[in-house]
PDB file of N, CA and C in Angstrom:
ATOM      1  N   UNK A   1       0.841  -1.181   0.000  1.00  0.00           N
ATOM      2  CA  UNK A   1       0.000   0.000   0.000  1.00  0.00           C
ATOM      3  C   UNK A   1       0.876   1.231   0.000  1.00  0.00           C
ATOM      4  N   UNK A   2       0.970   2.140  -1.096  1.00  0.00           N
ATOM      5  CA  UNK A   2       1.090   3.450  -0.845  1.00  0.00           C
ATOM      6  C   UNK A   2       0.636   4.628  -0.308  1.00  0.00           C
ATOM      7  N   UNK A   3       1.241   5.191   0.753  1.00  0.00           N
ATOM      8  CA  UNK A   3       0.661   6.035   1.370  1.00  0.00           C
ATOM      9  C   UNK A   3       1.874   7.237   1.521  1.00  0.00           C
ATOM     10  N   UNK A   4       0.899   8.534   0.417  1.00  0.00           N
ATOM     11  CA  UNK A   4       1.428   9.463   0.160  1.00  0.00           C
ATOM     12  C   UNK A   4       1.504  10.407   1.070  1.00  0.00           C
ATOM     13  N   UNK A   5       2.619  11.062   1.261  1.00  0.00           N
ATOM     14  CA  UNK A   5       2.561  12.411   1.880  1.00  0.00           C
ATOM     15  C   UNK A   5       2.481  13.815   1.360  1.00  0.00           C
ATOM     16  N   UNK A   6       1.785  14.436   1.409  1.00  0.00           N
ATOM     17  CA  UNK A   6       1.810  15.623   0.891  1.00  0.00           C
ATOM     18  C   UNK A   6       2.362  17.047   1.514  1.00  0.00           C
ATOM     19  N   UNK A   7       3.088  17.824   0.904  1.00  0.00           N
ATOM     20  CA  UNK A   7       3.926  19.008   1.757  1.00  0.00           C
ATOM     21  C   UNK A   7       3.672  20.042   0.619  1.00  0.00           C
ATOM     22  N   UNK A   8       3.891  21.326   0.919  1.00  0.00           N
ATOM     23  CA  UNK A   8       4.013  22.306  -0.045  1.00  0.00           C
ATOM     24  C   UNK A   8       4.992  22.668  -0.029  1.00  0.00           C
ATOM     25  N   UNK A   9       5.997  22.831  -1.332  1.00  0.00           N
ATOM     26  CA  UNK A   9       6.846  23.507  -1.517  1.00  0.00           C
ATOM     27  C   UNK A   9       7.013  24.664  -2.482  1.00  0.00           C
ATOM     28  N   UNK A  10       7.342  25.716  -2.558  1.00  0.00           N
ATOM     29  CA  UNK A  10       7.050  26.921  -3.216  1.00  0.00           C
ATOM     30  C   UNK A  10       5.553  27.001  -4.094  1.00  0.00           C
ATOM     31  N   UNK A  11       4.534  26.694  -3.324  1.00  0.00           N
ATOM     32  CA  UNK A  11       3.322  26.846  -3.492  1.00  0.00           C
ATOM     33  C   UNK A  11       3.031  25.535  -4.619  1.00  0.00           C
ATOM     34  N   UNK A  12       3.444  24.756  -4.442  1.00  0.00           N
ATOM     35  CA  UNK A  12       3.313  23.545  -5.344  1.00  0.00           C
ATOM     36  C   UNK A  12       3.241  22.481  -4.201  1.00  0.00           C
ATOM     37  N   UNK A  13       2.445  21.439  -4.486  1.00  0.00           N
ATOM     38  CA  UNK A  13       1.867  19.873  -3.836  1.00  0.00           C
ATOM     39  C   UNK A  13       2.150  19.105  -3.914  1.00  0.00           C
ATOM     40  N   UNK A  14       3.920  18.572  -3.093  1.00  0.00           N
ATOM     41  CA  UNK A  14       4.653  17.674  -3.144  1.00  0.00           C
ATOM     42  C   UNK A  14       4.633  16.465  -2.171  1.00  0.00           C
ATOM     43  N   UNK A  15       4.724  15.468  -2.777  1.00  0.00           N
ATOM     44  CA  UNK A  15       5.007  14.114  -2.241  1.00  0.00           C
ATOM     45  C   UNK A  15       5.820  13.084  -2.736  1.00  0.00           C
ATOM     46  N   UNK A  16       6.034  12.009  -2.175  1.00  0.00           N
ATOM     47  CA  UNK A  16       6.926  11.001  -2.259  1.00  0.00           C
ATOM     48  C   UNK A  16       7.194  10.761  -4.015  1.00  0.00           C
ATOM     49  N   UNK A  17       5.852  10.926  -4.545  1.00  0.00           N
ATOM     50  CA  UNK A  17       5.744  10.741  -6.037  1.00  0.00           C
ATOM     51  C   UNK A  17       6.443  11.882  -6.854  1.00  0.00           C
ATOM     52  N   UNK A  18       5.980  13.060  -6.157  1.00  0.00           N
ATOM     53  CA  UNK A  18       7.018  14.128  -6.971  1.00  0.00           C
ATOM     54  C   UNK A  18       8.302  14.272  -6.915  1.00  0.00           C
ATOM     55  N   UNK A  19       8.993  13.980  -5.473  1.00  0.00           N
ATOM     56  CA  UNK A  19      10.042  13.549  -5.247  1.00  0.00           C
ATOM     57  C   UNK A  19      10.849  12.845  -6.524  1.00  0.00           C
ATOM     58  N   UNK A  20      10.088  11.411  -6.587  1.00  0.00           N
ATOM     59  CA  UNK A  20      10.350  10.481  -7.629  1.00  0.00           C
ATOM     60  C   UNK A  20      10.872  11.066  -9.147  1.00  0.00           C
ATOM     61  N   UNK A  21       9.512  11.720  -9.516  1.00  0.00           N
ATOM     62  CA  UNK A  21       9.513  12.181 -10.599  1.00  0.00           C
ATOM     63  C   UNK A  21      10.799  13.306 -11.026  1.00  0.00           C
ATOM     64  N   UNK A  22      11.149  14.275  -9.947  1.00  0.00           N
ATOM     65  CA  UNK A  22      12.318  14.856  -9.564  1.00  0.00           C
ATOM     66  C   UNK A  22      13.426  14.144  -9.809  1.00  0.00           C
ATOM     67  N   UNK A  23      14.170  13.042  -9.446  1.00  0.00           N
ATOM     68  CA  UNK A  23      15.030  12.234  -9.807  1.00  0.00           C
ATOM     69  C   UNK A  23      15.253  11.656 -11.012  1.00  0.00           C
ATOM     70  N   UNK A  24      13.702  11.474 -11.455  1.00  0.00           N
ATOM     71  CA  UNK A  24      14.338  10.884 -12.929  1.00  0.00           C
ATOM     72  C   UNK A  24      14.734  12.566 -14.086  1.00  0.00           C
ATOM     73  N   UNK A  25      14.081  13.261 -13.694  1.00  0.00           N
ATOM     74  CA  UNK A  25      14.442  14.467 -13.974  1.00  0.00           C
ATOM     75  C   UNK A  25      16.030  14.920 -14.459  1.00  0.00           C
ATOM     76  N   UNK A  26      16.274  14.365 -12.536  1.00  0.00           N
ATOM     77  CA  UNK A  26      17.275  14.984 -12.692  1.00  0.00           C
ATOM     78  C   UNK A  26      18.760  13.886 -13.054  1.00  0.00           C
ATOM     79  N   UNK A  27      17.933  12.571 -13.386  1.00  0.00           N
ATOM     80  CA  UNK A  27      18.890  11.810 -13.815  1.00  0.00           C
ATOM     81  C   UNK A  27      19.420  11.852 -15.075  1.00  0.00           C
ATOM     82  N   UNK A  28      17.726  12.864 -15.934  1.00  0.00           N
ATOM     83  CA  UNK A  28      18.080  12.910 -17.306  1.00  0.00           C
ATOM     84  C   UNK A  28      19.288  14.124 -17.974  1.00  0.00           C
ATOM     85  N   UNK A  29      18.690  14.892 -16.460  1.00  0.00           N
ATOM     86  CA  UNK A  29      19.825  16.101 -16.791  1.00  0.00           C
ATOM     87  C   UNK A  29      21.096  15.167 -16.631  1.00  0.00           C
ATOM     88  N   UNK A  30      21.624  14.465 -15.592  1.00  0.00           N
ATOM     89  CA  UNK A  30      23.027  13.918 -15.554  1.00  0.00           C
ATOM     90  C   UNK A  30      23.381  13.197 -16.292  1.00  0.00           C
ATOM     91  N   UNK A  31      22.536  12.328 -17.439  1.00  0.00           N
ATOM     92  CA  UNK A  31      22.764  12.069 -18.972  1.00  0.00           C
ATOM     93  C   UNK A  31      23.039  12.373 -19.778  1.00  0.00           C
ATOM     94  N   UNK A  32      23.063  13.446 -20.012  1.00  0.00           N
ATOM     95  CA  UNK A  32      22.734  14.972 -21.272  1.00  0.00           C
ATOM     96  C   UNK A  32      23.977  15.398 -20.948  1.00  0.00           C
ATOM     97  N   UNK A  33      24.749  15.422 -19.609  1.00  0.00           N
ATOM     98  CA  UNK A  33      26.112  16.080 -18.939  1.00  0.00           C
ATOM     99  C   UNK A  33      27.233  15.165 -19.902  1.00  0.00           C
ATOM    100  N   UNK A  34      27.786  15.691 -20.388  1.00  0.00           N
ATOM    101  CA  UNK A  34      28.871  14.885 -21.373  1.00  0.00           C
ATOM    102  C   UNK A  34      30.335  15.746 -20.595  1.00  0.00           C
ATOM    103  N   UNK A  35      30.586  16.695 -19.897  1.00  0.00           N
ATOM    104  CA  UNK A  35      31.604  17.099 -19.404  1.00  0.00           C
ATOM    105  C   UNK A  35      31.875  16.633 -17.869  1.00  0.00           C
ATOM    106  N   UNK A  36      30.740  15.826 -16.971  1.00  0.00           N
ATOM    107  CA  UNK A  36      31.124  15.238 -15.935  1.00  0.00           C
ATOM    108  C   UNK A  36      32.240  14.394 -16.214  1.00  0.00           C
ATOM    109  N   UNK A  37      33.587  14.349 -15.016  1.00  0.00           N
ATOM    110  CA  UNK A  37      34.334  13.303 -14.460  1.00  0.00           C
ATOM    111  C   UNK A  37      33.465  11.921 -14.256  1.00  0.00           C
ATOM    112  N   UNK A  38      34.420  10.931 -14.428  1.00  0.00           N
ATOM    113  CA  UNK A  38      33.798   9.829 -14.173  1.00  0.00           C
ATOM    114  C   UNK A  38      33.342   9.774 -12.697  1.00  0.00           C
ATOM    115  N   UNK A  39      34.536  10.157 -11.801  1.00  0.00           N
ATOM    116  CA  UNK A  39      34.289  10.337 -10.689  1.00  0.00           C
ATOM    117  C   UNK A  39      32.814  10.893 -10.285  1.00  0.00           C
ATOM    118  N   UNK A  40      33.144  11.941 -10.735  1.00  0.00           N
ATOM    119  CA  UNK A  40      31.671  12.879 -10.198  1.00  0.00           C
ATOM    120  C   UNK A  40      30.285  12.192 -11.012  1.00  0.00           C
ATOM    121  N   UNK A  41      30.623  11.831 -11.979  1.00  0.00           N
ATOM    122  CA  UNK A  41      29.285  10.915 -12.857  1.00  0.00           C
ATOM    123  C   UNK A  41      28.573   9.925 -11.473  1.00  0.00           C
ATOM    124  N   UNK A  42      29.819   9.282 -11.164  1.00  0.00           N
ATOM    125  CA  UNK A  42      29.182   8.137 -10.241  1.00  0.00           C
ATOM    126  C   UNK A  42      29.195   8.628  -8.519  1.00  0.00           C
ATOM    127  N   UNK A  43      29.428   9.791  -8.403  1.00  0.00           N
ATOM    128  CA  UNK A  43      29.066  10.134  -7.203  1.00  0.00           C
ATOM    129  C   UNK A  43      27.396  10.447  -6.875  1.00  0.00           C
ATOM    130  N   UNK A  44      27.177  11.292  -8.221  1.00  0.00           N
ATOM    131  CA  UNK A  44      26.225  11.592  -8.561  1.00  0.00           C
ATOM    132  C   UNK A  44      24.605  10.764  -8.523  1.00  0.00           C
ATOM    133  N   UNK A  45      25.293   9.463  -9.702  1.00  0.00           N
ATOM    134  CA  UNK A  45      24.349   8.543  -9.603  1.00  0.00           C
ATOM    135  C   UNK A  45      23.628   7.847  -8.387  1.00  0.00           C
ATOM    136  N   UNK A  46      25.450   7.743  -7.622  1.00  0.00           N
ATOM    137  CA  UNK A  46      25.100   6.958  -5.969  1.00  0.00           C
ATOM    138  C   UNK A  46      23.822   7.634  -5.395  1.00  0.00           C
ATOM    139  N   UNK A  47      24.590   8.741  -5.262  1.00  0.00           N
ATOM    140  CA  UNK A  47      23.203  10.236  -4.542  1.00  0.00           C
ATOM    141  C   UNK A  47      21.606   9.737  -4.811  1.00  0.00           C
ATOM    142  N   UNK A  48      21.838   9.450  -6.120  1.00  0.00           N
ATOM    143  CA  UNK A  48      20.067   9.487  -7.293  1.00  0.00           C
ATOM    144  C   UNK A  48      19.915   8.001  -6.424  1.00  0.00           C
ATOM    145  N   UNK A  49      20.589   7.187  -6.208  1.00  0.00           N
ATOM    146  CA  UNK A  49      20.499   5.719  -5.805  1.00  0.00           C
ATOM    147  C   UNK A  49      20.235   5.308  -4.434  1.00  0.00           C
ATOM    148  N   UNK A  50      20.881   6.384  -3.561  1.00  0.00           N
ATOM    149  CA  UNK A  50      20.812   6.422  -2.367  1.00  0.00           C
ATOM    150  C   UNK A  50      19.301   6.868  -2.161  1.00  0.00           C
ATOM    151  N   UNK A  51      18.775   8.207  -2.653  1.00  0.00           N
ATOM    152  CA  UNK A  51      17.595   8.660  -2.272  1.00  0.00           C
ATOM    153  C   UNK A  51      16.664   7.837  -2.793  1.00  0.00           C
ATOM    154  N   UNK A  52      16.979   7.397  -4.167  1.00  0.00           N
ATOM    155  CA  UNK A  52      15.454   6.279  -4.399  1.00  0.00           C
ATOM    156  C   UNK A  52      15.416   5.137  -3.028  1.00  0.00           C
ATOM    157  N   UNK A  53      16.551   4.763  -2.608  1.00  0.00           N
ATOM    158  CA  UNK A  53      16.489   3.353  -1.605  1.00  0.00           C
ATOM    159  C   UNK A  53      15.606   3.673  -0.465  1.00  0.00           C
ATOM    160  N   UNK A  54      15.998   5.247  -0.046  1.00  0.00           N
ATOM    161  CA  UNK A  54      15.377   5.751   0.952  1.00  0.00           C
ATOM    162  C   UNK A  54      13.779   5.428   0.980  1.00  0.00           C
ATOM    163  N   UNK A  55      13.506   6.135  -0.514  1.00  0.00           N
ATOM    164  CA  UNK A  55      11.732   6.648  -0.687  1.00  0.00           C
ATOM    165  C   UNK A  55      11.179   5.143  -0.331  1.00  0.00           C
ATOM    166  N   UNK A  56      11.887   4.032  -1.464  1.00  0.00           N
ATOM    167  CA  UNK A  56      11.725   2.610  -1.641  1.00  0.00           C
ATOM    168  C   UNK A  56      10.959   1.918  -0.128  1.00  0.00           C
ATOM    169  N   UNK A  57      11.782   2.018   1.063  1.00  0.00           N
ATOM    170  CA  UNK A  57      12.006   1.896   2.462  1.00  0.00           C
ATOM    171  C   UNK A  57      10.130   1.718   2.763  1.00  0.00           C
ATOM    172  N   UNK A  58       9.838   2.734   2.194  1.00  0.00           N
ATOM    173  CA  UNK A  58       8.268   3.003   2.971  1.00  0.00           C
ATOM    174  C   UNK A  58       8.319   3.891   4.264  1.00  0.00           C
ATOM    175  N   UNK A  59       9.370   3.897   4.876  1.00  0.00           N
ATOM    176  CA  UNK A  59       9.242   4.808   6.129  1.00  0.00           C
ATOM    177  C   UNK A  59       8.300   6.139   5.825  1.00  0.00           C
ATOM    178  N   UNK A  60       7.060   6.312   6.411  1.00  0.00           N
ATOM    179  CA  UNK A  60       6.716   7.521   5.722  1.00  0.00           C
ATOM    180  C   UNK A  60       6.097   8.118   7.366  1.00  0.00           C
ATOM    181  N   UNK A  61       6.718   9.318   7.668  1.00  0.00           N
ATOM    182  CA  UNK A  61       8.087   9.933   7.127  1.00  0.00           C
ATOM    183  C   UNK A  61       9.255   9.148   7.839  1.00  0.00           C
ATOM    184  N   UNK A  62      10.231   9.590   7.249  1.00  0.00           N
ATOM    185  CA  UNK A  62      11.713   8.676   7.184  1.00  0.00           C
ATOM    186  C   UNK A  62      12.317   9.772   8.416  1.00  0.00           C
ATOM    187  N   UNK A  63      13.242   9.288   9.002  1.00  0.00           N
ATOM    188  CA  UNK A  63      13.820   9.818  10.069  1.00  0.00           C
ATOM    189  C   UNK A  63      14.896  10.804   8.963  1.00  0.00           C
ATOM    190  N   UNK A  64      15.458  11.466   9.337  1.00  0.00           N
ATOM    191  CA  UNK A  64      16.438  12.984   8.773  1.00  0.00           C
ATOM    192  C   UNK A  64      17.788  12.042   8.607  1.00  0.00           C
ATOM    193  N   UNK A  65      18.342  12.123   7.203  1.00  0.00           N
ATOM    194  CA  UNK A  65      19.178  11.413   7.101  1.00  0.00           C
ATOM    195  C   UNK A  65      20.212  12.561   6.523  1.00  0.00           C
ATOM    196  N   UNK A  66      20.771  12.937   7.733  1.00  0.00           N
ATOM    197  CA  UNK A  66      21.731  14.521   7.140  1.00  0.00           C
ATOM    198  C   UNK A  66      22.931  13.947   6.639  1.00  0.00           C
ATOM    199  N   UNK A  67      24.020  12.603   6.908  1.00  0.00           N
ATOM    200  CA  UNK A  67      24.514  12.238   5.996  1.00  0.00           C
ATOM    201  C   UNK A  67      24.588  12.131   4.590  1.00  0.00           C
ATOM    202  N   UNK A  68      23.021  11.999   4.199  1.00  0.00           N
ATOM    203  CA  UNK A  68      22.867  12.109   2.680  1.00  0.00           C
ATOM    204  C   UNK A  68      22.748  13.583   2.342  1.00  0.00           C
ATOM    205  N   UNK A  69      21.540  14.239   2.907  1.00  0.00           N
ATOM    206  CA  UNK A  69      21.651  15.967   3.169  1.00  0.00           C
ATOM    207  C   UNK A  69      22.953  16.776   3.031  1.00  0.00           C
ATOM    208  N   UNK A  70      24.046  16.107   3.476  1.00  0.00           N
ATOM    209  CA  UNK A  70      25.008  16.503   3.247  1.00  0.00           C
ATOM    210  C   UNK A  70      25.864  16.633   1.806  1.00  0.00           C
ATOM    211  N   UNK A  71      25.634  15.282   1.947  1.00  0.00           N
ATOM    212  CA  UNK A  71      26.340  15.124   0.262  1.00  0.00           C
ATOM    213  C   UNK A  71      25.708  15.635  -1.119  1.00  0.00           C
ATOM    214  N   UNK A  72      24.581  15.839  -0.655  1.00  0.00           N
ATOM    215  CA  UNK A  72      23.449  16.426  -1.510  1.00  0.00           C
ATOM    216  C   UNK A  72      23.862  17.942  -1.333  1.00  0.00           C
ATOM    217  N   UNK A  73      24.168  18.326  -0.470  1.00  0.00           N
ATOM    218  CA  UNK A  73      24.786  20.128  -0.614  1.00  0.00           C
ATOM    219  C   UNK A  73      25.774  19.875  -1.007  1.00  0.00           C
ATOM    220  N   UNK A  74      26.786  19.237  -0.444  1.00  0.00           N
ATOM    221  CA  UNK A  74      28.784  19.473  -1.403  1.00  0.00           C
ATOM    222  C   UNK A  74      28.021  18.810  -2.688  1.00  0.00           C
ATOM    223  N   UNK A  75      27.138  18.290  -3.180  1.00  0.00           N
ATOM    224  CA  UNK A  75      27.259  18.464  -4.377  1.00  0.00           C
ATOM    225  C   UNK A  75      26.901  19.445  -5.335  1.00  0.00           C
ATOM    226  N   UNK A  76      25.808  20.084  -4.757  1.00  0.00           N
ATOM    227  CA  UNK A  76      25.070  21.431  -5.058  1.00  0.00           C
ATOM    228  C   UNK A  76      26.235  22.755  -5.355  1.00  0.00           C
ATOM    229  N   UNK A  77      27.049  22.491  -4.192  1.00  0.00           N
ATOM    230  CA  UNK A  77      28.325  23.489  -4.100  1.00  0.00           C
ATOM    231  C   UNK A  77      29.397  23.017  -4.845  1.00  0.00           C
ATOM    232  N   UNK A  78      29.665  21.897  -5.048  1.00  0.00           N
ATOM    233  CA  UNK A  78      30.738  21.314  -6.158  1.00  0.00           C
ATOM    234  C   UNK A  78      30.250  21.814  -7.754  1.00  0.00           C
ATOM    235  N   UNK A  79      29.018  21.505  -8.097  1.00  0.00           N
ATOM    236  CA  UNK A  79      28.605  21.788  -9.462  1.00  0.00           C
ATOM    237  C   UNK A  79      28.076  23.044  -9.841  1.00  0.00           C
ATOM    238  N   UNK A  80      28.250  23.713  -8.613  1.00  0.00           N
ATOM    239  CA  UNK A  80      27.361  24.973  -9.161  1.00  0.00           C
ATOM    240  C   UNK A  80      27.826  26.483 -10.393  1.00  0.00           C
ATOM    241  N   UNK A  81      29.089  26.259 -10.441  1.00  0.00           N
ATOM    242  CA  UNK A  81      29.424  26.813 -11.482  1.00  0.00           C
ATOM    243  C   UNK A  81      29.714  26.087 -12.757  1.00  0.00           C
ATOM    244  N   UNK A  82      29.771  25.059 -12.857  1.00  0.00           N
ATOM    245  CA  UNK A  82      29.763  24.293 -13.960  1.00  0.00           C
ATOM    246  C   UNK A  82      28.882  23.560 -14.584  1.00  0.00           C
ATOM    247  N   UNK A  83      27.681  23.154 -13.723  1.00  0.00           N
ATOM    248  CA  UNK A  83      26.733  22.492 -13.769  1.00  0.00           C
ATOM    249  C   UNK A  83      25.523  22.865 -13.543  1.00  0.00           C
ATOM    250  N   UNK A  84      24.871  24.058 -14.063  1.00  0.00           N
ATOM    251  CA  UNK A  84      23.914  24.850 -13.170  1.00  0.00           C
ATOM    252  C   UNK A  84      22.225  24.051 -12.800  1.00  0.00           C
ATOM    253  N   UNK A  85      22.037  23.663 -14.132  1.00  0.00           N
ATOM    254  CA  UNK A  85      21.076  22.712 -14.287  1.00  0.00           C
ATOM    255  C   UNK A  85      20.959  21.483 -13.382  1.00  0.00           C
ATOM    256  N   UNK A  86      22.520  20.561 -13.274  1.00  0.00           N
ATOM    257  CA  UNK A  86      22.360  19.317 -12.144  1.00  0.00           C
ATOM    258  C   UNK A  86      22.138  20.553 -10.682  1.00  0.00           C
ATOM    259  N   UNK A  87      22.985  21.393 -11.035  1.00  0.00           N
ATOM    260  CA  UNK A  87      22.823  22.027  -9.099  1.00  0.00           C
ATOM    261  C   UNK A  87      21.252  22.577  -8.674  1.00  0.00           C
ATOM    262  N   UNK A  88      20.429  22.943  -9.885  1.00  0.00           N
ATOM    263  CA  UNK A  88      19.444  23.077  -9.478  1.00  0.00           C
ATOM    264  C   UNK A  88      18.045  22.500  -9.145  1.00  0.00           C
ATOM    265  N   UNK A  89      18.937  21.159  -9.920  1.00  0.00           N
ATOM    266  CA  UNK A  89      17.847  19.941  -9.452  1.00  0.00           C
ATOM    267  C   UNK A  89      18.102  18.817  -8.459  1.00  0.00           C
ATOM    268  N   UNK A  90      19.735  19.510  -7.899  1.00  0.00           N
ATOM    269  CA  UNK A  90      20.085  18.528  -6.481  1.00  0.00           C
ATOM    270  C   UNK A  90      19.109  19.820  -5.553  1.00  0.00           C
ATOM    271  N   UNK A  91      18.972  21.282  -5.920  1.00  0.00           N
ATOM    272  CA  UNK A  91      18.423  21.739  -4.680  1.00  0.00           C
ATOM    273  C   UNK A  91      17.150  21.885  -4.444  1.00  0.00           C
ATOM    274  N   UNK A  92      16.249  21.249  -5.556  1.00  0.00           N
ATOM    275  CA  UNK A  92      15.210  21.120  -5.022  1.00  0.00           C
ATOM    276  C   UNK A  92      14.660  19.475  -4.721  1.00  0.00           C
ATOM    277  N   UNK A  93      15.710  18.812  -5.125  1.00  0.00           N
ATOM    278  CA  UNK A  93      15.618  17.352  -4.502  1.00  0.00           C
ATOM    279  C   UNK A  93      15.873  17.244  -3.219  1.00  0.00           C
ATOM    280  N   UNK A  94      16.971  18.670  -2.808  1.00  0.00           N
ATOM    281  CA  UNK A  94      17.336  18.824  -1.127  1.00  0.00           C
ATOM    282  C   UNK A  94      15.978  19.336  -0.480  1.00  0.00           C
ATOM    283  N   UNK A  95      15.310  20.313  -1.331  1.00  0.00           N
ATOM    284  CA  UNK A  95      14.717  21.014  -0.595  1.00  0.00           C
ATOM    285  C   UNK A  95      13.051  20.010  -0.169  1.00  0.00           C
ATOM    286  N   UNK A  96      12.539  18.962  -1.427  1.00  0.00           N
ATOM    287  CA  UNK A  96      11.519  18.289  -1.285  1.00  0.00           C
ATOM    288  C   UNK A  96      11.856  17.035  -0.041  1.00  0.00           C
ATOM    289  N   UNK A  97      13.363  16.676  -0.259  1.00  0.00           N
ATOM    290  CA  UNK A  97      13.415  15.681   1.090  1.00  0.00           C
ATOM    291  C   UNK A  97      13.285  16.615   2.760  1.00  0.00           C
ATOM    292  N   UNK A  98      13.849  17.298   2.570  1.00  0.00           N
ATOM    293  CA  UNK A  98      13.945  18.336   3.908  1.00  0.00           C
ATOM    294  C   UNK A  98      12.415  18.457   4.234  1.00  0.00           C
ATOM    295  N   UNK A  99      11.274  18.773   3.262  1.00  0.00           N
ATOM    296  CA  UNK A  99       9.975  19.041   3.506  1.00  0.00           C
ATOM    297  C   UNK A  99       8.982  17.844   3.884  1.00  0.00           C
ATOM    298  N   UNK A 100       9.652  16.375   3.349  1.00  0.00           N
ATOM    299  CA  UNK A 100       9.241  15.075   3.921  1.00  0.00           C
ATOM    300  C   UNK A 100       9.864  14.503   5.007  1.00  0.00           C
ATOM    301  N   UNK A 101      10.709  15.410   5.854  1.00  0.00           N
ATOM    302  CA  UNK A 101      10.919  15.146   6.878  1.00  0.00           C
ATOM    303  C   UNK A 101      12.383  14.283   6.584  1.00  0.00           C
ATOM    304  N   UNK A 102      12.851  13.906   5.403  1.00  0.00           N
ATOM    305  CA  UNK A 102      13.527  12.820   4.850  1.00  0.00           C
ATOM    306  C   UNK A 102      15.499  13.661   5.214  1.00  0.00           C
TER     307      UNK A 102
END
């Protein structure tokens, strides 16, 4: 059984599903990236991999996992002059988990 949560974020009606939809988003942007390091390619992905495992979990809401929160900002701050597009879809992937409590 799915059981959605709903939060508002900048006047928009977010949940676990938009979340979702956010990731593949922003996986497509990290596809399209042909100047990422390999390194950073697969740091990246982990991130996209880590947060789906989370949503996956069912915990609804999930306890604050600032370890990932974290890496989700140094990455925001790592790409942000080079990458404006991935940085702006790690910060509202930061900002929709922060609002699910996640």
């Amino acid at each position: 059984m799915f059981v959605a949560i709903t939060v508002w974020y900048r006047g928009i009606s977010m949940n676990e599903q938009s979340v979702s939809k956010l990731l593949k988003e922003l996986d497509k942007e990290l596809s399209k990236s042909e100047s990422l390091s390999r390194r950073d390619r697969q740091m990246l992905e982990r991130l996209l991999f880590d947060i789906q495992e989370l949503l996956a979990r069912g915990k609804t809401p999930a306890p604050v996992d600032t370890a990932l929160l974290d890496r989700l900002r140094e990455a925001t701050g790592r790409f942000e002059a080079t990458h404006p597009n991935l940085t702006g879809g790690i910060a509202q992937v930061i900002d929709s988990l922060t609002n699910l409590g996640i």
